[in-house]
Protein backbone atom coordinates (compact mmCIF):
# COMPACT_ATOMS: atom_id res chain seq x y z
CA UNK A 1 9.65 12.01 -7.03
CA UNK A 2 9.99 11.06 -3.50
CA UNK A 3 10.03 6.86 -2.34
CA UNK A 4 9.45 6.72 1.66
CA UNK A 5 8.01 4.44 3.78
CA UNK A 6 4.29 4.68 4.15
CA UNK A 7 2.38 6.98 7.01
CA UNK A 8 -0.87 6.66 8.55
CA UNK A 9 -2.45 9.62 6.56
CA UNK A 10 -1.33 7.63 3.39
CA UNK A 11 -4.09 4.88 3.43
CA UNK A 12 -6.61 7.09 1.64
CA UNK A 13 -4.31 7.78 -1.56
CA UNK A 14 -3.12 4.18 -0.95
CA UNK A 15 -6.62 2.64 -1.50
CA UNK A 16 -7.31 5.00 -4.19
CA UNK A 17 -4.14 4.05 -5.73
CA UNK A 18 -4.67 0.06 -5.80
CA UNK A 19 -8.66 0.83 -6.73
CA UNK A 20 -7.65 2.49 -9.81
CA UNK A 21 -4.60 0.18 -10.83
CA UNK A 22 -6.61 -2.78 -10.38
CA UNK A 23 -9.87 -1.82 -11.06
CA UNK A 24 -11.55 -3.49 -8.16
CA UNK A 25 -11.69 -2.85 -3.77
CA UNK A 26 -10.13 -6.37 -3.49
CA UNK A 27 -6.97 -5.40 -3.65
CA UNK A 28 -7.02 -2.12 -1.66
CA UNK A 29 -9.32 -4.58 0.85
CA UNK A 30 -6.37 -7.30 1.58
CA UNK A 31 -3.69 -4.30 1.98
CA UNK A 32 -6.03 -2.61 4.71
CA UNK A 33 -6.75 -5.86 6.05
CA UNK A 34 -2.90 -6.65 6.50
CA UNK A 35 -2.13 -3.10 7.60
CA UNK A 36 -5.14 -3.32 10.57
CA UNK A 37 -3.56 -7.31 11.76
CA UNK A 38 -0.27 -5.85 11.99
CA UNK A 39 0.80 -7.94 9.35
CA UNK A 40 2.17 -5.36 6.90
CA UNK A 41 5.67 -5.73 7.61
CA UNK A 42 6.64 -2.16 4.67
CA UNK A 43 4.89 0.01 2.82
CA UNK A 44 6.53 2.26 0.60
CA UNK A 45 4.84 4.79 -1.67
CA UNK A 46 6.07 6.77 -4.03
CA UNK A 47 5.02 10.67 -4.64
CA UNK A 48 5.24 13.34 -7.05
CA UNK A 49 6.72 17.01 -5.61
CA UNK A 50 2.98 17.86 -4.30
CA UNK A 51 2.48 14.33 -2.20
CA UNK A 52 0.16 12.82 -4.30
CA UNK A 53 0.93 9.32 -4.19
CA UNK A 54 2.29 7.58 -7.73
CA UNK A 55 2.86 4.59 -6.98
CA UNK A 56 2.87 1.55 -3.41
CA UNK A 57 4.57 -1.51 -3.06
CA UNK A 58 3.88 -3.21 0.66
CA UNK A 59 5.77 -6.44 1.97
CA UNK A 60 4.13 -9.02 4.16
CA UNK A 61 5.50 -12.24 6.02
CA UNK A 62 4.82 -15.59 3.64
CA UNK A 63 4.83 -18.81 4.58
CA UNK A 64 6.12 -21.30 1.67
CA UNK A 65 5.85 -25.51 2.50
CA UNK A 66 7.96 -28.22 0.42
């Protein structure tokens, strides 16, 4: 297994990753969203020895008030 930050030609696997653990596009939708505003600040995926991606965790800026 391999953890590295995320590449362009990731976002496929990505969305097919996030589809299939959540069972919906919403998900995959807000990352992609994020990613295309420049508001995706990481992305890390991890893959198995053939690239196929296992597993994504992606960091954006949040705002908390109180």
């Amino acid at each position: 297994m391999l953890i590295r930050t995320e590449i362009g030609i990731d976002a496929p696997g990505i969305d097919r990753l996030l589809k299939n653990c959540f069972g919906s596009e919403q998900e995959a939708e807000r990352v992609r969203q994020l990613r295309e505003q420049g508001l995706l600040t990481l992305g890390m995926v991890a893959t198995d020895d053939e690239g196929q991606i296992l597993g994504y965790a992606a960091f954006s800026p949040v705002t908390l008030a109180g």
